[in-house]
PDB file of N, CA and C in Angstrom:
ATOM      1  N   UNK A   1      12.668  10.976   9.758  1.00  0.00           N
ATOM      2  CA  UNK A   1      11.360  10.651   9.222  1.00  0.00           C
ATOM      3  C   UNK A   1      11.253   9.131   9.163  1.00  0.00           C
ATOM      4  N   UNK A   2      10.000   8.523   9.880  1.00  0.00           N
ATOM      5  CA  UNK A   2      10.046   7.243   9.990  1.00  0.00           C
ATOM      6  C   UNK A   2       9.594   6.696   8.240  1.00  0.00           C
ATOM      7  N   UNK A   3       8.969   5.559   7.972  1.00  0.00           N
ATOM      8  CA  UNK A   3       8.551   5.136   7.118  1.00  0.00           C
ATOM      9  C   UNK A   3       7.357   5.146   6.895  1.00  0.00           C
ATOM     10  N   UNK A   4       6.427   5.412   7.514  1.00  0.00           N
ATOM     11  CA  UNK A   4       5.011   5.637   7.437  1.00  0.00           C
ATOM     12  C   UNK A   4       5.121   7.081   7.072  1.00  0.00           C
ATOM     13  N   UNK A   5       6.006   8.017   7.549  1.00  0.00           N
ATOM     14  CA  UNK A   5       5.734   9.459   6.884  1.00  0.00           C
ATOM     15  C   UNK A   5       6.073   9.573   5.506  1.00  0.00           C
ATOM     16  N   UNK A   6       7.582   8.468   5.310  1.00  0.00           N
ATOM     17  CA  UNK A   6       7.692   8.404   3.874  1.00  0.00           C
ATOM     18  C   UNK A   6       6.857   7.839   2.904  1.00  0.00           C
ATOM     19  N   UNK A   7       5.886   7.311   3.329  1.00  0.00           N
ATOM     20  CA  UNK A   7       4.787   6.318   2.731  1.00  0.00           C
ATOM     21  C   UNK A   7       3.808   7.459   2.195  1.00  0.00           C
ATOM     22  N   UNK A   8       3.749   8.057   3.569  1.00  0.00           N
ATOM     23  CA  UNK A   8       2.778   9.395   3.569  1.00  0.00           C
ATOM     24  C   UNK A   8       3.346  10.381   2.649  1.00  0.00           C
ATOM     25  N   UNK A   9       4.069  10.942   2.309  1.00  0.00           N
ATOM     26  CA  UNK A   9       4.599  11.937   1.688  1.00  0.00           C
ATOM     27  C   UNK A   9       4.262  11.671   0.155  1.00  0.00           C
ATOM     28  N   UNK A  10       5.247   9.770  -0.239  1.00  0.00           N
ATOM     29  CA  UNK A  10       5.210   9.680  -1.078  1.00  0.00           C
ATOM     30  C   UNK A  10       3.338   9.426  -1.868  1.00  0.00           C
ATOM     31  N   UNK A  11       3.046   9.128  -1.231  1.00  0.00           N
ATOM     32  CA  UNK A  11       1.109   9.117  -1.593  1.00  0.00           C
ATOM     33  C   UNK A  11       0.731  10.324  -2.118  1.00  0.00           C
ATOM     34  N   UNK A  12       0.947  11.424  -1.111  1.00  0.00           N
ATOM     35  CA  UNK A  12       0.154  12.499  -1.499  1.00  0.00           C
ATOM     36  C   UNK A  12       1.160  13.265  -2.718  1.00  0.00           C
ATOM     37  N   UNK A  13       1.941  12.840  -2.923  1.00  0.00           N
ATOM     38  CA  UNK A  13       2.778  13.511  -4.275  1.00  0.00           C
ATOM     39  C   UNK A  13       1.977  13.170  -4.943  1.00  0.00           C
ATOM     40  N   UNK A  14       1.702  11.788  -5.289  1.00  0.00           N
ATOM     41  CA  UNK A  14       1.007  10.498  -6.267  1.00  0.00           C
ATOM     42  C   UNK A  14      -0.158  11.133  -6.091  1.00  0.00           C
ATOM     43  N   UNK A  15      -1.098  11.671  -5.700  1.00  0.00           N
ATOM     44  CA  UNK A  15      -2.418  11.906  -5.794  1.00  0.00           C
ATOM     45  C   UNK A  15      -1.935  13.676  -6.363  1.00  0.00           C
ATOM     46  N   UNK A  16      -1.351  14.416  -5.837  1.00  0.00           N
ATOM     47  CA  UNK A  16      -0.876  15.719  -6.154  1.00  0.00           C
ATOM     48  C   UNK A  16      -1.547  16.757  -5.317  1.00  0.00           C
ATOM     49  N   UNK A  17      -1.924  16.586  -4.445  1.00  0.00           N
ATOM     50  CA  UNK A  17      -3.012  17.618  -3.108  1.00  0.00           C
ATOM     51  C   UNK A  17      -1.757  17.417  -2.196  1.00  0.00           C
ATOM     52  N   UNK A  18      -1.424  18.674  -2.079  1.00  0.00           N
ATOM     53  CA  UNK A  18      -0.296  18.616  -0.565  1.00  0.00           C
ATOM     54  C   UNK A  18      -0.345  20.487  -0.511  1.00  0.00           C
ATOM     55  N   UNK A  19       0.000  20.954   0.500  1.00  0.00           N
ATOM     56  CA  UNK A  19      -0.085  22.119   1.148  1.00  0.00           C
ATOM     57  C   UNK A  19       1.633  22.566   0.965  1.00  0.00           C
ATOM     58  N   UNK A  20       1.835  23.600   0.308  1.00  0.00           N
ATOM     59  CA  UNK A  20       3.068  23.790  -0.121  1.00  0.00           C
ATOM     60  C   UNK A  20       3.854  24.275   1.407  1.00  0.00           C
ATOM     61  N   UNK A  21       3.209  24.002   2.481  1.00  0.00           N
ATOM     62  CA  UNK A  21       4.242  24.644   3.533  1.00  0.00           C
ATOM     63  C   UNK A  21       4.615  23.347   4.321  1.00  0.00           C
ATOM     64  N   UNK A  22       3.544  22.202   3.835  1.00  0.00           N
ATOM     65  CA  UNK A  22       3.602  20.771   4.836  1.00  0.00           C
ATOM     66  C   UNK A  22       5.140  20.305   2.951  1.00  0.00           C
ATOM     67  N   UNK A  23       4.581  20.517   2.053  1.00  0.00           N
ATOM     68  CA  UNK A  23       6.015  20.210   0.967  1.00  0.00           C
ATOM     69  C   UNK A  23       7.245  20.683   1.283  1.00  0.00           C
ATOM     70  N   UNK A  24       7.062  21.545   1.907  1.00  0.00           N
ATOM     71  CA  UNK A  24       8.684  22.607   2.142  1.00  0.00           C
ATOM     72  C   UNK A  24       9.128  21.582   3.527  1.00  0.00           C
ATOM     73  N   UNK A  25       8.421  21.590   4.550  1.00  0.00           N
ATOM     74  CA  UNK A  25       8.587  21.233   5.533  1.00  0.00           C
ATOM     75  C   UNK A  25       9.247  20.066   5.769  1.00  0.00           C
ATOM     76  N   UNK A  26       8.602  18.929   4.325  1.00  0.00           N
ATOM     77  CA  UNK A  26       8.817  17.282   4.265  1.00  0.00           C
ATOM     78  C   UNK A  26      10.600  17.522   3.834  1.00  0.00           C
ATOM     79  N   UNK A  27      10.536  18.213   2.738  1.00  0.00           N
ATOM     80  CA  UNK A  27      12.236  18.402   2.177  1.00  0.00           C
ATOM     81  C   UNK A  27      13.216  18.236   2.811  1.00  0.00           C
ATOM     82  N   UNK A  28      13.302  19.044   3.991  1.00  0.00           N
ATOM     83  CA  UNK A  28      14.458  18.888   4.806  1.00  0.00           C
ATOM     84  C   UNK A  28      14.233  17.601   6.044  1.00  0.00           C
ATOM     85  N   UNK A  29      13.554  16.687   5.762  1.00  0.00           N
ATOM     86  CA  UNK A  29      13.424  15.286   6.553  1.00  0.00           C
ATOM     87  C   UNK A  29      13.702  14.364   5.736  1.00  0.00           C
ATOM     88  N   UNK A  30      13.404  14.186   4.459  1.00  0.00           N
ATOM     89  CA  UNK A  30      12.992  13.027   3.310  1.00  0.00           C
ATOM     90  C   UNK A  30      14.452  12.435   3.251  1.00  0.00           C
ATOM     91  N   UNK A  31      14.711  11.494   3.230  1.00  0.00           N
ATOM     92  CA  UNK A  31      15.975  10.699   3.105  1.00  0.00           C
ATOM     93  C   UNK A  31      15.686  10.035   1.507  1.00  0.00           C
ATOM     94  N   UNK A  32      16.278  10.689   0.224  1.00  0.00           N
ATOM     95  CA  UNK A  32      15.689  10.458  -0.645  1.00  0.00           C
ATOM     96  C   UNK A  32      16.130   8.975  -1.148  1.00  0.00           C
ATOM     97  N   UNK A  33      16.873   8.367  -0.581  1.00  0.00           N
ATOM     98  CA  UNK A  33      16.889   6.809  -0.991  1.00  0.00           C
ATOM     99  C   UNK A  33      15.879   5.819  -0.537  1.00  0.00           C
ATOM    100  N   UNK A  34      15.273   6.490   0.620  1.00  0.00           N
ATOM    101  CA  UNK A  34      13.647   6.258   1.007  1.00  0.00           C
ATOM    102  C   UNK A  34      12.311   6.676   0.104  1.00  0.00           C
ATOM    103  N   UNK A  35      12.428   7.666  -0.504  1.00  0.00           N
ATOM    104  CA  UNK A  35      11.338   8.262  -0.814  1.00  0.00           C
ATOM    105  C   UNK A  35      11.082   7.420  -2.565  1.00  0.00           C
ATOM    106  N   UNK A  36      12.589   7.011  -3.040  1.00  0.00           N
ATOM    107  CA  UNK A  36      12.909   6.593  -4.355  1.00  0.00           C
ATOM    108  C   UNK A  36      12.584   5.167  -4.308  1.00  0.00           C
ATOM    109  N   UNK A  37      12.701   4.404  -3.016  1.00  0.00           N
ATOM    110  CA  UNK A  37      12.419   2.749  -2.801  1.00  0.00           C
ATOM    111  C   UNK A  37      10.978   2.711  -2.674  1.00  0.00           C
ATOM    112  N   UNK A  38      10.208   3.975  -1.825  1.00  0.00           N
ATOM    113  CA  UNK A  38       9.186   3.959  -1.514  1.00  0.00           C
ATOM    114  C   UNK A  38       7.954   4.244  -2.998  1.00  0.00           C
ATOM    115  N   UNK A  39       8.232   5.034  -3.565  1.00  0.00           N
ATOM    116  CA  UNK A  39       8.049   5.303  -5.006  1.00  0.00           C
ATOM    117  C   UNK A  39       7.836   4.276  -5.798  1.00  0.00           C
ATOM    118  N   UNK A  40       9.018   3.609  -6.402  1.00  0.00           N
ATOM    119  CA  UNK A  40       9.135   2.519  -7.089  1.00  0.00           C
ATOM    120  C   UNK A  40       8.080   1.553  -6.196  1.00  0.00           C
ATOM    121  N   UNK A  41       8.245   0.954  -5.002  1.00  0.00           N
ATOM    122  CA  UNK A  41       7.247   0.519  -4.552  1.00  0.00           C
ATOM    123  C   UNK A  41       5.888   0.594  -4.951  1.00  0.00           C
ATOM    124  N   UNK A  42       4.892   1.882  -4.863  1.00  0.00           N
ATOM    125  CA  UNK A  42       3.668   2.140  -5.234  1.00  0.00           C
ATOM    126  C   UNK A  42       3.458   2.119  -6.766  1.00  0.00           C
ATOM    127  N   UNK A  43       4.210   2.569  -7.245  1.00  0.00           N
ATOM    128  CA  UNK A  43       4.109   2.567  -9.070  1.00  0.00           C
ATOM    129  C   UNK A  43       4.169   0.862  -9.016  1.00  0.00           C
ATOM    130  N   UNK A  44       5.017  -0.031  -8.951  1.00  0.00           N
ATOM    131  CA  UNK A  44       4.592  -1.500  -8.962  1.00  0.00           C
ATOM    132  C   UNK A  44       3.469  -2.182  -8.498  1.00  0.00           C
ATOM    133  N   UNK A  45       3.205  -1.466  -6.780  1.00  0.00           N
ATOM    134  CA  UNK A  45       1.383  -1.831  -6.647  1.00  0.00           C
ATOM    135  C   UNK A  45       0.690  -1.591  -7.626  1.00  0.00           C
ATOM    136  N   UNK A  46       0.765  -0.282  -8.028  1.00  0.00           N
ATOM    137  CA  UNK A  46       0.064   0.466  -8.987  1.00  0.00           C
ATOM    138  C   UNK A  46      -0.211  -0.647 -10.190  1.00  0.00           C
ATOM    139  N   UNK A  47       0.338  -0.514 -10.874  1.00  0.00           N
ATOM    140  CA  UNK A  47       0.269  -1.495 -12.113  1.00  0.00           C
ATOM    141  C   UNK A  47       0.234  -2.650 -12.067  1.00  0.00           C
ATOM    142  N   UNK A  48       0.630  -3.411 -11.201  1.00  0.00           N
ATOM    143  CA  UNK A  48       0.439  -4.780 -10.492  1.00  0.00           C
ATOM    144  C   UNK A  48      -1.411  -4.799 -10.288  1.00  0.00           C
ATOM    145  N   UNK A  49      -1.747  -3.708  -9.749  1.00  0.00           N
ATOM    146  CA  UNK A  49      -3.828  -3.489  -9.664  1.00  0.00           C
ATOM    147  C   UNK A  49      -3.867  -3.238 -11.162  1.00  0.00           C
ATOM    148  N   UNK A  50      -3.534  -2.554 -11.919  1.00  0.00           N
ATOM    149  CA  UNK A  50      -4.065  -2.115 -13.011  1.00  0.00           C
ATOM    150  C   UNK A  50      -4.279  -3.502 -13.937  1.00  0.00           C
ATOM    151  N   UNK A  51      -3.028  -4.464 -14.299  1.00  0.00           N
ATOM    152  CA  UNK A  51      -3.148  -5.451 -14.644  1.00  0.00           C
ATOM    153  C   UNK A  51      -4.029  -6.359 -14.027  1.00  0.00           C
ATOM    154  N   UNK A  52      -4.329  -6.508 -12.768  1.00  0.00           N
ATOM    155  CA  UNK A  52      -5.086  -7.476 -12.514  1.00  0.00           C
ATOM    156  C   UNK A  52      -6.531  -7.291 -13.429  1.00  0.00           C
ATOM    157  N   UNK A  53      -6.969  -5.951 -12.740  1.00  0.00           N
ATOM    158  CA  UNK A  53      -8.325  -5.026 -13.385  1.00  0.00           C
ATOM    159  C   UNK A  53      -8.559  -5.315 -14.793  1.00  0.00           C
ATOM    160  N   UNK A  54      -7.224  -5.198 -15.214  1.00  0.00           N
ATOM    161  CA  UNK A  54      -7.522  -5.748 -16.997  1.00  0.00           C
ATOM    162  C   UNK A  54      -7.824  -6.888 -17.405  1.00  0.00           C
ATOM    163  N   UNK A  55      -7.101  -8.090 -16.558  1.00  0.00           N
ATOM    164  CA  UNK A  55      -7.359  -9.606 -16.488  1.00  0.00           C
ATOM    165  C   UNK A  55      -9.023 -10.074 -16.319  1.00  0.00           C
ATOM    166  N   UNK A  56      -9.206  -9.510 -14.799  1.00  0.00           N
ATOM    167  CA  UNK A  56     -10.595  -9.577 -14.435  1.00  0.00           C
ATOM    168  C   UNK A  56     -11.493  -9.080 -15.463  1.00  0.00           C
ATOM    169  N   UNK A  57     -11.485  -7.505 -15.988  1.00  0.00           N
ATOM    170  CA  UNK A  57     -12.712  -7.306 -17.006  1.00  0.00           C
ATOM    171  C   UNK A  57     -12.586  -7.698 -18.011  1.00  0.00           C
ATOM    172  N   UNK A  58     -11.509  -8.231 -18.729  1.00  0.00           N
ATOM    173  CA  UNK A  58     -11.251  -8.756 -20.297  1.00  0.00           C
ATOM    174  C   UNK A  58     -11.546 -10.607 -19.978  1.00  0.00           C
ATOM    175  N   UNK A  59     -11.525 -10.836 -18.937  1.00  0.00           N
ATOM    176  CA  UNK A  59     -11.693 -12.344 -18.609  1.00  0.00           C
ATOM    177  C   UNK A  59     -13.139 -12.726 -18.306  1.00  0.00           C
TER     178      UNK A  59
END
């Protein structure tokens, strides 16, 4: 599994819409020291936007 699928995978967890046969399917590809870097990744975008958003409307 390249990194754009792990990107992909890890997104649609984060939103929670995935097709439980495309979930089964990802399992036996996911290299989970990818999926855990990739993770941590978006949760830091994540809140990295959230804070800005707070800066901007409280500013």
């Amino acid at each position: 599994m390249n990194v754009l699928q792990t990107i992909k995978t890890v997104a649609w967890s984060f939103i929670g819409i995935r097709k439980h046969s495309e979930f089964q399917a990802d399992l036996g590809k996911v290299n989970p020291f990818h999926v855990i870097a990739v993770a941590l990744l978006g949760v830091a975008l994540f809140v990295g936007a959230l804070v800005l958003l707070v800066r901007w409307v409280a500013g």
